[in-house]
Protein backbone atom coordinates (compact mmCIF):
# COMPACT_ATOMS: atom_id res chain seq x y z
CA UNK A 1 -4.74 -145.60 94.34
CA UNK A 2 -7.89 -145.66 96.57
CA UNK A 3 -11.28 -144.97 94.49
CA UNK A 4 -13.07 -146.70 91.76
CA UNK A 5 -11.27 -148.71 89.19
CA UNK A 6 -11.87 -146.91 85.61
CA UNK A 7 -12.35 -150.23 83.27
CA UNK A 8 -11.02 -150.27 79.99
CA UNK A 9 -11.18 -153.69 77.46
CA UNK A 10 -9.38 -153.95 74.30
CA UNK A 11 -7.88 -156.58 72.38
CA UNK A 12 -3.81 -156.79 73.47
CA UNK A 13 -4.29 -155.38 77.26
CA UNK A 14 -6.94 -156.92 78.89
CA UNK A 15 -7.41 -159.68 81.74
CA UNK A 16 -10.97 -161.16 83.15
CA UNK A 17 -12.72 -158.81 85.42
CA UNK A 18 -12.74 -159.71 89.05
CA UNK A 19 -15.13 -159.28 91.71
CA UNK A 20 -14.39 -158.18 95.48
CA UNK A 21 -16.39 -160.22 98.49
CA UNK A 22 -18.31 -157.99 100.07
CA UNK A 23 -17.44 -157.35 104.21
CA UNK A 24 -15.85 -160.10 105.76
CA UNK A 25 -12.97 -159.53 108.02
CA UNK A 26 -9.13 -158.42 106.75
CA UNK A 27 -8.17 -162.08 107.20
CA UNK A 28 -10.81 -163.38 104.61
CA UNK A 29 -10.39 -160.79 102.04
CA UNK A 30 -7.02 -161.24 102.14
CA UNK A 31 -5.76 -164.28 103.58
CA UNK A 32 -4.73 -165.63 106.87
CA UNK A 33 -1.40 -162.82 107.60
CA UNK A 34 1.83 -163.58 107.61
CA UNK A 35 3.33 -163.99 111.46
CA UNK A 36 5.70 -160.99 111.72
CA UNK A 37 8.78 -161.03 113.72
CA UNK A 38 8.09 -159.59 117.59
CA UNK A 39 10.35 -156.63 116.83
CA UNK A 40 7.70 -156.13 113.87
CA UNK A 41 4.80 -156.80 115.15
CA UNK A 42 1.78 -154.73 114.29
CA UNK A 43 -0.18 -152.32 116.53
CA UNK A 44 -3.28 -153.02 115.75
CA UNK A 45 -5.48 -150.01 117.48
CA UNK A 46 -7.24 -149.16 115.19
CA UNK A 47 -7.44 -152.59 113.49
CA UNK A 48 -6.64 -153.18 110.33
CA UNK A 49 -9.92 -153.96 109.19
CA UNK A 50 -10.92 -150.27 109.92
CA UNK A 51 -7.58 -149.06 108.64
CA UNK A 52 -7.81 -150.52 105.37
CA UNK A 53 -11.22 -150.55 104.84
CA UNK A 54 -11.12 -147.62 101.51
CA UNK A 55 -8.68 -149.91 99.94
CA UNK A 56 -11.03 -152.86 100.92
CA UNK A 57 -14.28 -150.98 99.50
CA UNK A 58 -12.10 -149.69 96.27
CA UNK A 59 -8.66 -150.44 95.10
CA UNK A 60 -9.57 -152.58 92.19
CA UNK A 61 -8.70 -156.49 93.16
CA UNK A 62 -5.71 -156.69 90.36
CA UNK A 63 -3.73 -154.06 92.72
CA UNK A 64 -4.85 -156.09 95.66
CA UNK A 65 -3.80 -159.48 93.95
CA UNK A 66 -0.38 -158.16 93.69
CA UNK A 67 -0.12 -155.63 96.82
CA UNK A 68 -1.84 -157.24 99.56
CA UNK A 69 1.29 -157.81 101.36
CA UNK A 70 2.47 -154.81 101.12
CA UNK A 71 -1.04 -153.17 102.57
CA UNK A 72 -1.01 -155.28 105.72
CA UNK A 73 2.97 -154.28 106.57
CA UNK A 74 3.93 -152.56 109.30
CA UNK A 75 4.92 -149.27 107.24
CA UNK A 76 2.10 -149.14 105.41
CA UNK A 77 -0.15 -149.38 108.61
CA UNK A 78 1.65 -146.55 110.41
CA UNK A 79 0.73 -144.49 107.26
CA UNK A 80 -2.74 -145.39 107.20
CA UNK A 81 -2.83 -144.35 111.29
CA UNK A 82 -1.32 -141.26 110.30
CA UNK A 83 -3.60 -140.21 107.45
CA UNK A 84 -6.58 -141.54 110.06
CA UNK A 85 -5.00 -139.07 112.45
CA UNK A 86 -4.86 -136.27 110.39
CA UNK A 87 -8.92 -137.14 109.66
CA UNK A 88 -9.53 -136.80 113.75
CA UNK A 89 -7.92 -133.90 113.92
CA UNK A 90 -10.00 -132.13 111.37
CA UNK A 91 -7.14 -131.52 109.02
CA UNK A 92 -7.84 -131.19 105.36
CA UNK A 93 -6.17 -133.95 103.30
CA UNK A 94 -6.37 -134.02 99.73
CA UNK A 95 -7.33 -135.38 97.26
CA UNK A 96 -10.77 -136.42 98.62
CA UNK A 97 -10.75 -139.88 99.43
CA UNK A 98 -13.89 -140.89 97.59
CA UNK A 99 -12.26 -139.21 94.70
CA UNK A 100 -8.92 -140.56 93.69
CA UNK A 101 -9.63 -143.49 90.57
CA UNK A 102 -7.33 -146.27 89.94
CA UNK A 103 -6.41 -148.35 86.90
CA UNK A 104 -6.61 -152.42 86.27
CA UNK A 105 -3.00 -153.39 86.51
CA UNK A 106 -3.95 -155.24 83.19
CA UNK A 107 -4.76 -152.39 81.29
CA UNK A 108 -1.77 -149.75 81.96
CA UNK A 109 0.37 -149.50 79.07
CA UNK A 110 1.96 -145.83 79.76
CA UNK A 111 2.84 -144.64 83.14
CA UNK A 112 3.09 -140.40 84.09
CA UNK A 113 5.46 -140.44 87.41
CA UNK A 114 4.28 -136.99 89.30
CA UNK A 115 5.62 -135.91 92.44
CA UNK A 116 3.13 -134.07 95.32
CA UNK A 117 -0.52 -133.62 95.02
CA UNK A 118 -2.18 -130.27 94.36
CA UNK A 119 -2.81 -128.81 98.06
CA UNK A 120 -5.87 -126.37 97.61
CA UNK A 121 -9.30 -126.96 97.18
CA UNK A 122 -10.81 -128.52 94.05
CA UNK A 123 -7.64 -129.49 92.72
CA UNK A 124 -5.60 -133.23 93.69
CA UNK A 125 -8.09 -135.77 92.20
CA UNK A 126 -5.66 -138.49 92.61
CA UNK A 127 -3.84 -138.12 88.56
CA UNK A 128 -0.52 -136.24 88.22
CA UNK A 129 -0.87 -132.91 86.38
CA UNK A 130 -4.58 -132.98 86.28
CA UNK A 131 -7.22 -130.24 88.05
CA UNK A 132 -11.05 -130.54 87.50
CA UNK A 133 -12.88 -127.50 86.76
CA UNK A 134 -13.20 -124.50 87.29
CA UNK A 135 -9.15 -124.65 87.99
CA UNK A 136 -7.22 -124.05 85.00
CA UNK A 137 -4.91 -126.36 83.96
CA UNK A 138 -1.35 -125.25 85.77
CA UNK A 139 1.64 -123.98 84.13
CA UNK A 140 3.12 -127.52 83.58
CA UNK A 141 -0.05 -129.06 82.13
CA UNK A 142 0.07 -126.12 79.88
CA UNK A 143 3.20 -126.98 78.81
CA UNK A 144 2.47 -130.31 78.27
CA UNK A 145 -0.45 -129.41 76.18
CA UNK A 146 2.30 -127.77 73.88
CA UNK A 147 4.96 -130.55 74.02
CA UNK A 148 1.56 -132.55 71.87
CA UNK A 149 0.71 -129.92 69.58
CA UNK A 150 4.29 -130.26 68.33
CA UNK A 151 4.25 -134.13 67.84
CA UNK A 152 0.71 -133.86 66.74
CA UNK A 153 -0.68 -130.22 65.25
CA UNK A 154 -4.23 -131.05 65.21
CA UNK A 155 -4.16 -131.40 69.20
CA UNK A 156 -6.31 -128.61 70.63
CA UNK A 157 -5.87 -127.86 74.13
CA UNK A 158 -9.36 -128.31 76.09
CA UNK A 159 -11.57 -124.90 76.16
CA UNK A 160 -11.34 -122.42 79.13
CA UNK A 161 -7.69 -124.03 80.18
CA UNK A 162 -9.32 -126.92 81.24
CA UNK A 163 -7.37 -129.21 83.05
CA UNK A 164 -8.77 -132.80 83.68
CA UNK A 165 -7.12 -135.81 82.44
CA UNK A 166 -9.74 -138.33 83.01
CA UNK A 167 -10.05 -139.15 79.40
CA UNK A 168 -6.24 -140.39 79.43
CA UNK A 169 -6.85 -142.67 82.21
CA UNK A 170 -9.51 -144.60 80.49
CA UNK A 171 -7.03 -144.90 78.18
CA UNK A 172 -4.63 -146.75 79.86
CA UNK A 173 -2.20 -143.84 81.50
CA UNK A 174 -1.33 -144.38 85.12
CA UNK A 175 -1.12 -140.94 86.23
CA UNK A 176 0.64 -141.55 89.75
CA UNK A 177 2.32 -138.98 91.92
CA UNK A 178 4.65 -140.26 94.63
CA UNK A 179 3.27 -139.01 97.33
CA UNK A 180 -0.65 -139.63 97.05
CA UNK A 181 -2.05 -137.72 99.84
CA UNK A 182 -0.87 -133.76 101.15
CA UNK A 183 -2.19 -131.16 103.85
CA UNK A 184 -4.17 -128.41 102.64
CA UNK A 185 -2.32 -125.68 101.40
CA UNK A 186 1.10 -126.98 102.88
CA UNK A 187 3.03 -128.63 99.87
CA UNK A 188 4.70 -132.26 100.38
CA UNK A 189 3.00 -132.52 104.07
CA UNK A 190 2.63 -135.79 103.51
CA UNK A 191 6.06 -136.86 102.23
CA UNK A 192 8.05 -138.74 103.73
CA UNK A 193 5.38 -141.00 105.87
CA UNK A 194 5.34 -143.91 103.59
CA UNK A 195 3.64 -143.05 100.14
CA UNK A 196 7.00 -143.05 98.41
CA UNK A 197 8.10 -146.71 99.52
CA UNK A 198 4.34 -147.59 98.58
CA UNK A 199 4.23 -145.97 94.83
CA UNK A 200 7.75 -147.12 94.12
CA UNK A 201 6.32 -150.48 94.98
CA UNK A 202 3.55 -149.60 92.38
CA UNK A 203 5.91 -148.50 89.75
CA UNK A 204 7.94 -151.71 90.12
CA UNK A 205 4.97 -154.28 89.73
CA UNK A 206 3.71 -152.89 86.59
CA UNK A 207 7.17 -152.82 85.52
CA UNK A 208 6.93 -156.71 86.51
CA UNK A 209 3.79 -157.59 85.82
CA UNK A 210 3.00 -155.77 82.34
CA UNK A 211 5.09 -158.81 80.38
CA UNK A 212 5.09 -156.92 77.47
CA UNK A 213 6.10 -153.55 78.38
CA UNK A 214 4.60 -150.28 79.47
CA UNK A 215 5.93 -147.17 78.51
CA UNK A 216 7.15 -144.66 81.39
CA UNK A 217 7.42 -140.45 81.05
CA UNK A 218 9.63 -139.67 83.55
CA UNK A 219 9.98 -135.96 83.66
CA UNK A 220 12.63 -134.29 86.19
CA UNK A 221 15.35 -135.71 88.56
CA UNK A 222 13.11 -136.86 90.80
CA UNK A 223 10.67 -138.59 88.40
CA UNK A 224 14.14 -140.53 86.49
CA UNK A 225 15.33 -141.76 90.04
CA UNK A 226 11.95 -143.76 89.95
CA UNK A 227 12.88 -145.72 86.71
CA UNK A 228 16.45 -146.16 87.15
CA UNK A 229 15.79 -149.97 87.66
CA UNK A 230 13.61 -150.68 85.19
CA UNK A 231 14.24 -152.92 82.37
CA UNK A 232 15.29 -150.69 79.32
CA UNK A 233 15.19 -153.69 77.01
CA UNK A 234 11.36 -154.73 78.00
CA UNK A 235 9.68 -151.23 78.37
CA UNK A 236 10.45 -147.91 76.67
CA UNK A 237 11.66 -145.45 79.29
CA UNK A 238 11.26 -141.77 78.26
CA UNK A 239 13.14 -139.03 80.42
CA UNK A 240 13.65 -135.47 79.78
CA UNK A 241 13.29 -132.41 81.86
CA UNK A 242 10.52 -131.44 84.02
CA UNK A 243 7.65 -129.45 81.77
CA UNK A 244 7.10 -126.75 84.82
CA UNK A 245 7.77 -123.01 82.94
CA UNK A 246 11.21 -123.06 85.22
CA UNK A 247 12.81 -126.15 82.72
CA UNK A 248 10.63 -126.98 80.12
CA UNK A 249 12.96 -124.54 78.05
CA UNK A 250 16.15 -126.82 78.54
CA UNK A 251 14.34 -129.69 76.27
CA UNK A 252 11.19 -130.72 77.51
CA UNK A 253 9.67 -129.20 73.77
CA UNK A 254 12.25 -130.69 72.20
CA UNK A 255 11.83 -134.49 73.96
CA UNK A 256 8.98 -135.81 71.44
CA UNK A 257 7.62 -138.01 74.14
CA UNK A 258 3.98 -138.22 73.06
CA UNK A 259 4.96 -139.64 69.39
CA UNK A 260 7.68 -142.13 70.97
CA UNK A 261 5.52 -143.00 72.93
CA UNK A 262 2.87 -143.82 70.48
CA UNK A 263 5.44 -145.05 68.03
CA UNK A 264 6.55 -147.60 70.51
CA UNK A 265 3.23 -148.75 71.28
CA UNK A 266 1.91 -149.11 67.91
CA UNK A 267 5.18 -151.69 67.25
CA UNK A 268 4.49 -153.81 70.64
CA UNK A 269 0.72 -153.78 70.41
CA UNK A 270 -0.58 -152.39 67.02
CA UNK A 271 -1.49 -149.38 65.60
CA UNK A 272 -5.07 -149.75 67.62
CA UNK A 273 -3.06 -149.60 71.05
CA UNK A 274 -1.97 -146.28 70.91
CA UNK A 275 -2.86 -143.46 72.57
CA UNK A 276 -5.24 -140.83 71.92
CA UNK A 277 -4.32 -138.02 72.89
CA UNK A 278 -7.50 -135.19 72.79
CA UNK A 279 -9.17 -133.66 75.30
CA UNK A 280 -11.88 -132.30 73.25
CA UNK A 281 -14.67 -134.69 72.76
CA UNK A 282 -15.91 -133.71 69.05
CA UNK A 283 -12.12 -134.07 67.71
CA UNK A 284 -10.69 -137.09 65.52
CA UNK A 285 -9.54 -139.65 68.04
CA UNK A 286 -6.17 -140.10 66.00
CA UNK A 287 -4.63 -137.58 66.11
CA UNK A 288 -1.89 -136.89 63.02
CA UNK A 289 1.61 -137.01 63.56
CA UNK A 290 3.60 -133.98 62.28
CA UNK A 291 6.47 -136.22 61.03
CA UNK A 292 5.68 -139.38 58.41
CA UNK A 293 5.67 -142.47 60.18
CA UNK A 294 8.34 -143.89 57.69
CA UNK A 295 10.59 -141.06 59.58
CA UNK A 296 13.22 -142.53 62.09
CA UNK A 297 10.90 -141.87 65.44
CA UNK A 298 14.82 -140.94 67.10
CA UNK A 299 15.62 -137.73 64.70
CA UNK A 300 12.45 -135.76 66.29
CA UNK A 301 14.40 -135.35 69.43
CA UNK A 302 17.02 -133.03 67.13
CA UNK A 303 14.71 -130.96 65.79
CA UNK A 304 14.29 -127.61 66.80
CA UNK A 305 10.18 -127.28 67.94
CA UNK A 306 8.18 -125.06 65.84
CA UNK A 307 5.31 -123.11 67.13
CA UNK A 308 2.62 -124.51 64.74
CA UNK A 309 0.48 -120.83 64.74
CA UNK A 310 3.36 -118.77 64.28
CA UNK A 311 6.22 -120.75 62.61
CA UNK A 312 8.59 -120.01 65.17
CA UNK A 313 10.36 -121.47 67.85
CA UNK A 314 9.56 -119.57 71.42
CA UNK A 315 10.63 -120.94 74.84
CA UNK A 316 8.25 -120.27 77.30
CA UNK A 317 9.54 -117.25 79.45
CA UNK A 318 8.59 -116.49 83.09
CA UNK A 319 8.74 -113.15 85.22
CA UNK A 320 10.67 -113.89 88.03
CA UNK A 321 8.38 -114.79 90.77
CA UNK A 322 5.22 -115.21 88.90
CA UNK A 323 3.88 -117.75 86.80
CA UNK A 324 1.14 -116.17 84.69
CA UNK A 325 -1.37 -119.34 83.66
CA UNK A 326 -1.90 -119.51 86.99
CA UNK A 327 -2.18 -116.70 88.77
CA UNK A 328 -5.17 -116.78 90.06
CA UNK A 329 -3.63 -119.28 93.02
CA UNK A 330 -1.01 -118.18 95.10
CA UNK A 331 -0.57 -120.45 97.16
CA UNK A 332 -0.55 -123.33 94.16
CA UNK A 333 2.53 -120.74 92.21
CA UNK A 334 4.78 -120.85 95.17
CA UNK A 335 4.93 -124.39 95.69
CA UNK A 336 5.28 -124.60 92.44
CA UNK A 337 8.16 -122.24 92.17
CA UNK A 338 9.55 -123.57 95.63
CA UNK A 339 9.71 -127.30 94.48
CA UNK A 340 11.06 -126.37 90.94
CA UNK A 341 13.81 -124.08 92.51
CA UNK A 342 14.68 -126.59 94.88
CA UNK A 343 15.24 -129.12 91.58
CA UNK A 344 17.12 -126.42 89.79
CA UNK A 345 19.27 -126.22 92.84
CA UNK A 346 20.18 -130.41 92.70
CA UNK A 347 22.02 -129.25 89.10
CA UNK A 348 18.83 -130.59 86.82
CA UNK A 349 19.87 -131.89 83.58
């Protein structure tokens, strides 16, 4: 949530850019506070000015309209002196702070929920699932990658297992883990210090403020918790299983997320509102559905998924204790495999 705003106009889900004042002090960017309660009354060494000066200097000003309360509370505060205490004590924090983007609150119209950030080097870029290059994409990505080849068969995964989602976000997907910061190499470091009251607040205003619905891909336990709230009748909520190689065989193929989704944004917005799906610059940007769109959107969740290359349908196995598309990471398989054994533990349906 703390980098530069990727724009993105279009017809149905746009609103009037806004501009930032440069400098100034907290209490003219964002208003004379709020007097807190003595029992709640903000430490303010460092002051808030320094504290909050990356969201100042980047957090594009339709967050801000709606969140600037929330950035100058107490908890949020504390979090900010934690992650500045981390800096002083030379521990790595990722992602990078100049390198996490954001999206207009105007212009989201699907929402990814992820859980921790990447922990080792050149990975966390502030979007759920996503790695730049050279990583590969991860086991789950991978999956995902074939959960859209089976809604739509001319989707070709990016070359050399790429891994970098940028594209969607320009199209309007906030990809937003809950936690949005973690300790090199020491999975969900950072949880529990505030993020998860913070992206929850997130998730809520664009459930709020989108008026005429966003759709949310809630994937995993943890992920569903996040939506429970939401308004079923004004957004499309999408759950199903987690796509990591330890559940995506218990339905995430069979979910058909990425043509629901696409099907539900074509009848709220028009057929020009969907989403594009590719990766790979020189394809078609609309991708072809592999069902007719006169076919009832719900029956694709009953069919059995077909491998489109070899006509059959193949779960994806893993060796116990190794996770092959990435093995080039260890330290990146067994949080993976520690977080998704944990899940599997909590009964994950």
């Amino acid at each position: 949530m703390v980098s530069p705003a990727i724009k993105r106009k279009s017809e149905h889900l746009s609103g009037p850019d806004s501009k930032k004042p440069k400098g100034g002090s907290i209490t003219a960017f964002f208003g004379a506070p709020k007097p807190n309660p003595p029992e709640q009354s903000i430490n303010f060494n460092p002051n808030p000015t320094e504290l909050l000066q990356l969201e100042i200097d980047t957090l594009d000003e339709s967050w801000l309209a709606h969140l600037k309360d929330e950035v100058v509370s107490t908890e949020f505060l504390n979090l900010k002196r934690f992650l500045k205490k981390e800096k002083d004590s030379n521990v790595k924090v990722f992602p990078p702070e100049e390198d996490v983007p954001t999206h207009p609150l105007h212009n989201v119209k699907v929402v990814i929920i992820g859980q921790d950030p990447y922990h080792n080097h050149n990975q966390a870029h502030g979007l759920c699932f996503s790695v730049r290059a050279p990583v590969r994409a991860p086991p789950s990505l991978l999956n995902i990658y074939k959960g859209i080849k089976i809604d739509y068969p001319d989707f070709e995964s990016p070359p050399d297992k790429g891994g970098l989602l940028i594209p969607w976000a320009e199209r309007g997907i906030l990809m937003l883990n809950t936690c949005l910061t973690v300790r090199a190499h020491q999975a969900n470091s950072h949880s529990n210090k505030g993020w998860e009251k913070f992206t929850q607040r997130v998730i809520d205003l664009v459930a709020r403020v989108r008026t005429n619905g966003v759709v949310f891909l809630a994937w995993g336990r943890p992920a569903g918790t996040r939506v429970a709230k939401i308004n079923k009748e004004k957004h499309c909520i999408l759950q199903s299983v987690h796509p990591s190689p330890l559940s995506a065989h218990n339905g995430f193929f069979k979910n058909g997320h990425f043509k629901k989704c696409n099907d539900w944004l074509a009848s709220r917005y028009g057929e020009d509102e969907i989403i594009d799906w590719s990766l790979v610059p020189s394809k078609n940007p609309r991708l072809a559905p592999c069902v007719s769109d006169k076919e009832d959107s719900t029956a694709l969740a009953n069919k059995v998924p077909v491998e489109p290359q070899s006509g059959k349908t193949e779960d994806v196995k893993v060796r116990p204790g190794k996770v092959d598309e990435f093995d080039d990471d260890d330290d990146a398989i067994e949080a993976l495999m520690a977080a998704e054994a944990a899940e599997n533990s909590s009964s994950l349906v």
